[in-house]
Protein backbone atom coordinates (compact mmCIF):
# COMPACT_ATOMS: atom_id res chain seq x y z
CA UNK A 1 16.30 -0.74 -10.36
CA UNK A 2 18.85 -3.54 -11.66
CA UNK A 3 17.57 -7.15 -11.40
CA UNK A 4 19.28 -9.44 -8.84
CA UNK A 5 21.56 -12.37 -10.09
CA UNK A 6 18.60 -14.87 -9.65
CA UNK A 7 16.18 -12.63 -11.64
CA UNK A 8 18.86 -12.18 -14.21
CA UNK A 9 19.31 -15.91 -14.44
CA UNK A 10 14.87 -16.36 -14.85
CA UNK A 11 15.37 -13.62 -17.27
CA UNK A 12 17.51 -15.99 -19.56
CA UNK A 13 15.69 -19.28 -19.05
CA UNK A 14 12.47 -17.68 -20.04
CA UNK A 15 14.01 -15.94 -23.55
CA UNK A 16 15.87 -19.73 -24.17
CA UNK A 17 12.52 -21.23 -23.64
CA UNK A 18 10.99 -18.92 -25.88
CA UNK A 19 13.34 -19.19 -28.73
CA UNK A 20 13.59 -22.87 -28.26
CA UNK A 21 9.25 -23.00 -28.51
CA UNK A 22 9.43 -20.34 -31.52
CA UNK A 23 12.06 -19.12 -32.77
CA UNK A 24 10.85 -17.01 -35.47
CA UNK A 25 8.67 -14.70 -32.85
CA UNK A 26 11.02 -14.54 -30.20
CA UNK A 27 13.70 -12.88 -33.46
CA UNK A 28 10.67 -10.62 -34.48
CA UNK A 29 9.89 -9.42 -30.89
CA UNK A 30 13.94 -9.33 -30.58
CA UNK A 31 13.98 -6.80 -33.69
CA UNK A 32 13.74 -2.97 -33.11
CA UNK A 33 11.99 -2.36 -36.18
CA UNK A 34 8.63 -3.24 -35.35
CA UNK A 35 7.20 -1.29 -33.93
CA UNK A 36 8.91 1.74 -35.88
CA UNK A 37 7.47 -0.23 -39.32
CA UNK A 38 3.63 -0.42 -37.20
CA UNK A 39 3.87 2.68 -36.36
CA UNK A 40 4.83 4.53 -39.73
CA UNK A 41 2.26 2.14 -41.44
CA UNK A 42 -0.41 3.24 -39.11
CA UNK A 43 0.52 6.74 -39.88
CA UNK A 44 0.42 6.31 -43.68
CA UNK A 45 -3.55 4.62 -43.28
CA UNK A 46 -5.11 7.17 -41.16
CA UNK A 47 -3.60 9.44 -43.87
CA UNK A 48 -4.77 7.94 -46.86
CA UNK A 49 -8.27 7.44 -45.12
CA UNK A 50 -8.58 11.23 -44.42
CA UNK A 51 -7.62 11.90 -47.72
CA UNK A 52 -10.22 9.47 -48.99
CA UNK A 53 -12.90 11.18 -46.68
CA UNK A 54 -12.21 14.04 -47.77
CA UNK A 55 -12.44 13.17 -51.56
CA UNK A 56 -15.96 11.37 -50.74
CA UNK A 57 -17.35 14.76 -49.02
CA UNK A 58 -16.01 17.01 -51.86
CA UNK A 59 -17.45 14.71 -54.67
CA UNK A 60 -20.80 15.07 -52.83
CA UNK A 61 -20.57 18.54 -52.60
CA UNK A 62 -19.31 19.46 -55.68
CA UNK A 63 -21.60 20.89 -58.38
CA UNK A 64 -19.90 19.48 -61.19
CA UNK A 65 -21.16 15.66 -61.77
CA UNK A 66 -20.40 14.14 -65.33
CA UNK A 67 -23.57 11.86 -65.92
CA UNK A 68 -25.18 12.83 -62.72
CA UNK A 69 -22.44 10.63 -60.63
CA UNK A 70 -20.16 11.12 -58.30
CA UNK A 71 -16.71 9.74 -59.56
CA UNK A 72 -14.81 11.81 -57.15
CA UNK A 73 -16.70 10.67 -54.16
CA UNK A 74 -15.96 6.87 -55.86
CA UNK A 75 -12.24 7.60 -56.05
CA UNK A 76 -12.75 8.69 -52.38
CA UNK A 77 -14.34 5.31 -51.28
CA UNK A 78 -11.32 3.60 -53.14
CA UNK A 79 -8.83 5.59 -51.30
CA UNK A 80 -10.50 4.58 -47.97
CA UNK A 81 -10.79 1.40 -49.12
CA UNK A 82 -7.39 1.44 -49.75
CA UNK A 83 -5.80 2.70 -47.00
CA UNK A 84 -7.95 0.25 -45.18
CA UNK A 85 -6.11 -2.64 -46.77
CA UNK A 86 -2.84 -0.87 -46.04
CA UNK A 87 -3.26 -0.94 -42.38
CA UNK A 88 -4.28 -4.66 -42.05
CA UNK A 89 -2.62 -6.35 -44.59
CA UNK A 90 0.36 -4.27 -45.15
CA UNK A 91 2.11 -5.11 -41.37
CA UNK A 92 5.58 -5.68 -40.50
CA UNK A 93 7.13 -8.42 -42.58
CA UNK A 94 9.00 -11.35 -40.55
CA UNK A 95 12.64 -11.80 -41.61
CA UNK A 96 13.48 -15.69 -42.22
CA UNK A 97 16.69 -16.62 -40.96
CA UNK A 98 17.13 -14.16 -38.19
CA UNK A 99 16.48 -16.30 -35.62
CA UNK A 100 18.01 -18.28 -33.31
CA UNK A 101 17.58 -22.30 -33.16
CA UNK A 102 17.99 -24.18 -29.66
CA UNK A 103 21.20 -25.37 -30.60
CA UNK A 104 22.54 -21.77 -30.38
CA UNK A 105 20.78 -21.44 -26.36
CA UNK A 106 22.86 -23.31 -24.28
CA UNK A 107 20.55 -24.91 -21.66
CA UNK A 108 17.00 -24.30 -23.55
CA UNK A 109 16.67 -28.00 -23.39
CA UNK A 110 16.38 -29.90 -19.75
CA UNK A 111 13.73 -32.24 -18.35
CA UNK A 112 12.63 -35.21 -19.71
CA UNK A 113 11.57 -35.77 -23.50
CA UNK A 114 13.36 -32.39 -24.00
CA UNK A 115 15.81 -33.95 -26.63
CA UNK A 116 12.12 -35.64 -28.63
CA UNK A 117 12.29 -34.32 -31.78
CA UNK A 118 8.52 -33.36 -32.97
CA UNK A 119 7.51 -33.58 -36.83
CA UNK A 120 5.53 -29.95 -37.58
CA UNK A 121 2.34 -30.71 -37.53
CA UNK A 122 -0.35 -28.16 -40.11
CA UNK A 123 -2.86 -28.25 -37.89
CA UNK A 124 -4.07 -24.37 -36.64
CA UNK A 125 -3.43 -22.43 -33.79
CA UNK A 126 -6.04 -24.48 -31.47
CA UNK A 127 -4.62 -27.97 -32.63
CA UNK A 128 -0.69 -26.22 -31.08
CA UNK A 129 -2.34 -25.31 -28.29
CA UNK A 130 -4.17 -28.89 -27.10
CA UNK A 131 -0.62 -30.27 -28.00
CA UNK A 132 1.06 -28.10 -25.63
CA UNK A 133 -2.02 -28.51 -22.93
CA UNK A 134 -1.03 -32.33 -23.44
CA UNK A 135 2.41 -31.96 -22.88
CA UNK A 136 2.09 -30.70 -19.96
CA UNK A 137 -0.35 -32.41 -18.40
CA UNK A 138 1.74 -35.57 -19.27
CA UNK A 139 4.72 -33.65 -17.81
CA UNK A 140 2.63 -32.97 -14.15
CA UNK A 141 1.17 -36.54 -13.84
């Protein structure tokens, strides 16, 4: 079912206000890739961990043990181990540059203290978020 011309038109002003907030998510969530890249890497984890299951199981079972330890079953836990650093470090990677600034959206910026430019603060994601909560409680009262 096609939107209407006034859903259309809240359809734009919420992607302007999202690139003009952050302009490097709004380009990743833009991009196709991402969830191609996720999946693939997701894929490639699960099979690295069964193969380092597997290893762990056979190096218990097998009979040959130099030294009385199980080196294959180690090689086995590193695989795991492995695969488990795949799949949580080893995401998508953010391209710089692709997005769009709020010079490029006409209309991201109306209301007052719109045009304020705001020094980047390196506080965490809670400090961002009491800024915002500020903002707009100033912007209500």
């Amino acid at each position: 079912m096609p939107l209407s011309e006034h859903e259309q038109r809240m359809l734009e002003q919420i992607e302007s206000a999202l690139y003009a907030e952050d302009p490097k998510f709004a380009s990743t969530v833009r991009g196709g890739r991402l969830r191609s890249a996720t999946g693939r890497r997701r894929l490639q984890a699960a099979a690295l961990f069964a193969l380092g299951l597997f290893l762990l199981v056979a190096g218990i079972a097998a009979p040959f043990k130099p030294g009385g330890f199980p080196i294959i079953s180690l090689i086995g836990f590193a695989v795991m181990f492995g695969a488990g650093v795949l799949l949580l470090i080893g995401g998508p990677r953010m391209s710089s540059g692709g997005g769009r600034g709020t010079d490029a959206v006409p209309g991201a910026s109306s209301g007052p203290g719109a045009q304020r430019a705001k020094p980047k603060k390196q506080g965490g994601f809670s400090s961002r978020m009491e800024d915002r909560f500020r903002r707009r409680f100033e912007q209500d009262n």
